[in-house]
N, C-alpha and C. Protein backbone atom coordinates (compact mmCIF):
# COMPACT_ATOMS: atom_id res chain seq x y z
N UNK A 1 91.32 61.28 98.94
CA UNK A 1 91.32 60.34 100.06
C UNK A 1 92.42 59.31 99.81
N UNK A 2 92.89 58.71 101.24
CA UNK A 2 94.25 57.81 100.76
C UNK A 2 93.39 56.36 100.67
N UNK A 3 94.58 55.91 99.77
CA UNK A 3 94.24 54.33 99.82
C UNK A 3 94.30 53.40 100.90
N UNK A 4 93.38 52.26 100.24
CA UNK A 4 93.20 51.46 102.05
C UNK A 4 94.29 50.14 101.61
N UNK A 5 94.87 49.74 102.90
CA UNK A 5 96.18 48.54 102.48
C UNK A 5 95.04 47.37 102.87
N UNK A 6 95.78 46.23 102.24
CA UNK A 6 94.78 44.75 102.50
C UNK A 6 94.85 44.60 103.76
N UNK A 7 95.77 45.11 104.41
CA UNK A 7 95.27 44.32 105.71
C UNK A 7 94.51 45.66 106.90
N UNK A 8 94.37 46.98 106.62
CA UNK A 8 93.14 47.72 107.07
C UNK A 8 92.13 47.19 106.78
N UNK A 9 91.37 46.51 105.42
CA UNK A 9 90.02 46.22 104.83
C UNK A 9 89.91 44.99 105.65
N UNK A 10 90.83 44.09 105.35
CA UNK A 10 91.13 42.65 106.13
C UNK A 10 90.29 42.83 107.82
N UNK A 11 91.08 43.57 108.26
CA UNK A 11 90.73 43.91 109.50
C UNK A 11 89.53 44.68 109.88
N UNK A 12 89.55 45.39 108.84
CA UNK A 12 87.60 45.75 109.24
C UNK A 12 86.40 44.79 108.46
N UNK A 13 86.62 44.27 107.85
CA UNK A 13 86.10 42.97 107.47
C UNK A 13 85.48 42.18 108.31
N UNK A 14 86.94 41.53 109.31
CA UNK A 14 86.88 41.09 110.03
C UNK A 14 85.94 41.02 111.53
N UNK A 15 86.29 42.47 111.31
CA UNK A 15 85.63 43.33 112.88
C UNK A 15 83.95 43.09 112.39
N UNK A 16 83.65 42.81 110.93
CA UNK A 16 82.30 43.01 111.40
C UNK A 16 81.48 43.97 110.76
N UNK A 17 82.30 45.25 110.23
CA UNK A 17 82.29 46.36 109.65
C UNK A 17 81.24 46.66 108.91
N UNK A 18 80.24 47.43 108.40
CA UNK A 18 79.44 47.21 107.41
C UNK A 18 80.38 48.37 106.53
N UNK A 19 80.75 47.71 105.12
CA UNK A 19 81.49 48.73 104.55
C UNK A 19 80.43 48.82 102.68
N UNK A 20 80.99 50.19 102.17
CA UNK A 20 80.94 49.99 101.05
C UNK A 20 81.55 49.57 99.78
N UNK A 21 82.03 48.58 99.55
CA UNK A 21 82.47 47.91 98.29
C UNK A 21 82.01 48.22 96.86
N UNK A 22 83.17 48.56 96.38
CA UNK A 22 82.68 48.41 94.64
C UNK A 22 83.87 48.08 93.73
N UNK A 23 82.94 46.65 93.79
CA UNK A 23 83.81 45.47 92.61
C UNK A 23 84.04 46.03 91.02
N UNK A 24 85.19 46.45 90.95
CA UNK A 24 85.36 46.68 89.24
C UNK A 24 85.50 46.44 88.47
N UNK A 25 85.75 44.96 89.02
CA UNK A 25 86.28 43.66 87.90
C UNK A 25 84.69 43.29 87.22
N UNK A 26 85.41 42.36 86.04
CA UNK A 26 84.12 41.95 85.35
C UNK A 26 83.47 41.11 85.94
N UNK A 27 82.00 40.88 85.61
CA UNK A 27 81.33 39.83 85.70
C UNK A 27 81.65 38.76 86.42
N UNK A 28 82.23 37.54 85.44
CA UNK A 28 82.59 36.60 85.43
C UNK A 28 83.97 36.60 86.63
N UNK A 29 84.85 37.34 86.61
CA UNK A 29 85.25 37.67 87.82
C UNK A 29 85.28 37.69 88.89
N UNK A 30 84.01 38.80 88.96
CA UNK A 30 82.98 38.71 90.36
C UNK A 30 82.45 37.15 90.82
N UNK A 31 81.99 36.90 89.92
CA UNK A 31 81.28 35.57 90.16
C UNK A 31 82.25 34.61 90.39
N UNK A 32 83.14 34.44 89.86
CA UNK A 32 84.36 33.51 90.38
C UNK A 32 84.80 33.30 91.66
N UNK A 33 84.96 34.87 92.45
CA UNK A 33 85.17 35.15 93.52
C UNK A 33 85.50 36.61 93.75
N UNK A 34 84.56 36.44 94.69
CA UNK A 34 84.37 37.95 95.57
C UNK A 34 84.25 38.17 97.08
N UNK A 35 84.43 39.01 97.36
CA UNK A 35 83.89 39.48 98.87
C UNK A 35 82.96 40.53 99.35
N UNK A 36 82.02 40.52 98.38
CA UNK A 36 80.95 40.80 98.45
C UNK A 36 81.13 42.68 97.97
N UNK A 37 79.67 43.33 98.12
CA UNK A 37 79.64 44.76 97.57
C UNK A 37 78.95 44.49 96.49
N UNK A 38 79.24 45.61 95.45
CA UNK A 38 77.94 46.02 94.74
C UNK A 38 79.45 45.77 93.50
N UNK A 39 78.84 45.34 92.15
CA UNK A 39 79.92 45.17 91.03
C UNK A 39 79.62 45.75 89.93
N UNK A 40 80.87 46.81 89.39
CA UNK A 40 80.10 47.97 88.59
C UNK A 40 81.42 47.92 87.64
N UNK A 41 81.86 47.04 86.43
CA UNK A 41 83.11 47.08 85.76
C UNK A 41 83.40 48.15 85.51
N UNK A 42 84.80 48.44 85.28
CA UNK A 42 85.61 49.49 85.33
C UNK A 42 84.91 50.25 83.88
N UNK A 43 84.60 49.60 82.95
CA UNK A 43 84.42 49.96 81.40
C UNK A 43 82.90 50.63 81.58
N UNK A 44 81.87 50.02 82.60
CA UNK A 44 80.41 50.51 82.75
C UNK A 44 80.72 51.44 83.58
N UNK A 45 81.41 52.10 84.36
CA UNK A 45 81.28 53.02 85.53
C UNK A 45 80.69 54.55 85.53
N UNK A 46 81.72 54.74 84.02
CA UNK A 46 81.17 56.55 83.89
C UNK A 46 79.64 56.16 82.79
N UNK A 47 79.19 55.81 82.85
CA UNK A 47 78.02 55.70 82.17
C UNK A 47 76.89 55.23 83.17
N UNK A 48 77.44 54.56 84.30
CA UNK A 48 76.23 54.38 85.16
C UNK A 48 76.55 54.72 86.61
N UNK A 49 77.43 56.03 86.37
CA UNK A 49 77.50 55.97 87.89
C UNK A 49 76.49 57.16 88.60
N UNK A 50 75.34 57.52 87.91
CA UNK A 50 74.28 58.35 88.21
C UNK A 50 73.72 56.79 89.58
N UNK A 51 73.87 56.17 88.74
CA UNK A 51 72.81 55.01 89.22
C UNK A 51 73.45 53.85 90.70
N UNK A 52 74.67 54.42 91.26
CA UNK A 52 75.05 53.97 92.29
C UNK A 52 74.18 55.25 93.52
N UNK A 53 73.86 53.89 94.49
CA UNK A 53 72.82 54.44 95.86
C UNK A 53 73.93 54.80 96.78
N UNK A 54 75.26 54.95 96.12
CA UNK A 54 75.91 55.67 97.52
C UNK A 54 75.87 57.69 97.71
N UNK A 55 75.86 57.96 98.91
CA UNK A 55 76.10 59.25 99.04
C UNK A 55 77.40 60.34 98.76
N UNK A 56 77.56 61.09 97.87
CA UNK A 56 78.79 61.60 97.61
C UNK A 56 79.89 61.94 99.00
N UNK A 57 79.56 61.62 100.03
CA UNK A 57 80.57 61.48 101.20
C UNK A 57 80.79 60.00 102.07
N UNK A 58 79.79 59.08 101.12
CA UNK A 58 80.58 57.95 101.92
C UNK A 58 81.50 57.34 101.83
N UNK A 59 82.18 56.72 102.34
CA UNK A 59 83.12 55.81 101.84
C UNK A 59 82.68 54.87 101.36
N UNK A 60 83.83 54.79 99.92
CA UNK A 60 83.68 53.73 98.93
C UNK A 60 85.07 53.11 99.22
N UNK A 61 84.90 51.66 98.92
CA UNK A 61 86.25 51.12 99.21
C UNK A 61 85.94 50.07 97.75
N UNK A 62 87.15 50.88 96.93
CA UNK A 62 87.04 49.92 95.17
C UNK A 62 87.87 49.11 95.26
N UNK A 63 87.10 48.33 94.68
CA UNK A 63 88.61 47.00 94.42
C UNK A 63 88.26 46.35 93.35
N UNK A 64 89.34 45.57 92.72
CA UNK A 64 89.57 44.74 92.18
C UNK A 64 90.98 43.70 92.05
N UNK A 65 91.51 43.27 91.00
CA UNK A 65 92.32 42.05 91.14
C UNK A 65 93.44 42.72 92.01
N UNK A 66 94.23 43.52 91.48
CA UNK A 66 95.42 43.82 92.02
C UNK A 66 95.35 45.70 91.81
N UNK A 67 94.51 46.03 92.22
CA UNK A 67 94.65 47.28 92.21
C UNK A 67 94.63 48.50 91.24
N UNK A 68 94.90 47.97 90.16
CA UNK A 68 94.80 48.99 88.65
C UNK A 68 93.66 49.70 88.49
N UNK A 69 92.58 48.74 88.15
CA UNK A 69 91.49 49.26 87.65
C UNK A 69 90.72 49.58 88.51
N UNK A 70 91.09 49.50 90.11
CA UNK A 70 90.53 50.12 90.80
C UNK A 70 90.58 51.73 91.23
N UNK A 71 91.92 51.56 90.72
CA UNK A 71 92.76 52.98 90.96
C UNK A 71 92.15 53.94 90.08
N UNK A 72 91.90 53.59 88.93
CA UNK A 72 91.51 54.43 87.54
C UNK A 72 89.80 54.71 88.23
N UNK A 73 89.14 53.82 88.62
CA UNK A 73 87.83 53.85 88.97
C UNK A 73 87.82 54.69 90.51
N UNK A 74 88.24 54.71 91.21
CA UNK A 74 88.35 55.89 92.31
C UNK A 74 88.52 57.21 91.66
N UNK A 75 89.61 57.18 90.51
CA UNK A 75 89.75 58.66 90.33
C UNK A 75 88.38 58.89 89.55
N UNK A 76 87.76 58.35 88.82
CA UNK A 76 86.72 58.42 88.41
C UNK A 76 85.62 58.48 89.49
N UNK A 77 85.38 58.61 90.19
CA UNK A 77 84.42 58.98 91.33
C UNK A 77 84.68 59.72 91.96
N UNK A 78 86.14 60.23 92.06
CA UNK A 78 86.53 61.62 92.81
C UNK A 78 86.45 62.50 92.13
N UNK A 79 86.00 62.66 90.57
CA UNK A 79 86.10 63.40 89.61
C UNK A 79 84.74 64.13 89.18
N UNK A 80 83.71 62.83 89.86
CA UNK A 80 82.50 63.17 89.90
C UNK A 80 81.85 63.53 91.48
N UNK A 81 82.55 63.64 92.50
CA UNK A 81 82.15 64.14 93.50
C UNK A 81 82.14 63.32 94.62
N UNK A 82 82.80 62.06 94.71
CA UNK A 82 82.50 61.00 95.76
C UNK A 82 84.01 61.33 96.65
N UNK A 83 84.09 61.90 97.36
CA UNK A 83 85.21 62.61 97.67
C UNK A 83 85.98 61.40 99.20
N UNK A 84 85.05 60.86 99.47
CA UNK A 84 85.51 59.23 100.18
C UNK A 84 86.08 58.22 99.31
N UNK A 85 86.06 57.80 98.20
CA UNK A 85 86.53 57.20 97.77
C UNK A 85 87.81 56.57 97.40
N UNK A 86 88.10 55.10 97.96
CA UNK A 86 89.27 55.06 98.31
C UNK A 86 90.06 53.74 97.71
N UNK A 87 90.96 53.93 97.37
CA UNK A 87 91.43 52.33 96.29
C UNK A 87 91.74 51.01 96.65
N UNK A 88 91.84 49.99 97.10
CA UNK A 88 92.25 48.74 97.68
C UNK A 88 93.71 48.44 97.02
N UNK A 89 95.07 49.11 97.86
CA UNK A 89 96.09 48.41 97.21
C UNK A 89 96.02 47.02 97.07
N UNK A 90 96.76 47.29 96.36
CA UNK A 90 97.04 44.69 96.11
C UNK A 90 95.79 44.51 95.87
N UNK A 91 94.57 44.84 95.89
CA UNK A 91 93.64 44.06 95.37
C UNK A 91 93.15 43.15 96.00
N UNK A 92 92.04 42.20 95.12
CA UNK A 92 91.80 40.95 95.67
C UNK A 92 92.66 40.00 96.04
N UNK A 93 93.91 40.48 95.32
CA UNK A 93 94.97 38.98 95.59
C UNK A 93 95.53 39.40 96.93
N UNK A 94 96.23 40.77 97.29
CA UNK A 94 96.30 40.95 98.54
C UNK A 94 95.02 40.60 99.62
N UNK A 95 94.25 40.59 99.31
CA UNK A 95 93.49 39.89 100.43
C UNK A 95 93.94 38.22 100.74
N UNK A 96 93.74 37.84 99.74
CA UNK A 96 93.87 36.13 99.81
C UNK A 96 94.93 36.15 100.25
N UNK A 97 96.01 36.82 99.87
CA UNK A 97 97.05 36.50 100.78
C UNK A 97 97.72 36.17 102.28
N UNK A 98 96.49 37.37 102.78
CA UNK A 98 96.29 37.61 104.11
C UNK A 98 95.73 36.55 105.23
N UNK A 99 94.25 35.52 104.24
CA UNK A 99 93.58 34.92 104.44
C UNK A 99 94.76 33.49 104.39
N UNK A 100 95.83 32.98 104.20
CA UNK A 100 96.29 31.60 103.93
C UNK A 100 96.85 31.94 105.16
C-alpha cells in the first residue's frame, strides 16, 4: 500500500474521518503530543502485534516524528498480513506544519 502525504491525513482529519492511527513513537512522546490513535512503540510492535484489534484489511495509518520509524513499522505489519497499512510521510512534524 502507498504512503499517505501530511496533507491527505490533514485533510481527512479534518473532514471528520474516523481513521486508524498507530503511534510508534515512545511513550513520553505520545504524551507530549499526539493526534490521537492507539500507541504501540516501534521496539514493542513485533511482540505485541497479536494484540492490536485491527482487522488484517483495514487501514492503518502509522506515524510518528518524521517518518522513519514509521516506515520500518508498516513494513512490519505488511509482513505479518495487514496489507492496508500505510506510512505517514513527514510525520508528526509534517502535520504541524500544515496546522501554523
Amino acid at each position: 500500500m502507498s504512503p499517505i502525504t501530511s496533507k491527505e491525513l490533514f485533510d481527512r482529519i479534518q473532514s471528520g474521518e474516523n481513521l486508524n492511527l498507530l503511534d510508534v513513537r515512545e511513550e513520553i512522546e505520545y504524551h507530549t503530543y499526539n493526534i490521537g490513535g492507539k500507541n504501540l512503540p516501534l521496539q514493542k510492535i513485533e511482540a505485541n502485534i497479536s494484540k492490536l484489534s485491527y482487522n488484517k484489511t483495514d487501514e492503518i495509518i502509522v506515524i510518528c516524528k518524521i517518518g522513519l520509524r514509521s516506515e520500518t513499522a508498516t513494513a512490519i505489519l505488511q509482513q505479518q498480513g495487514f496489507i492496508n497499512a500505510r506510512n505517514l510521510t513527514g510525520g508528526i512534524i509534517g502535520l504541524q506544519k500544515l496546522k501554523q
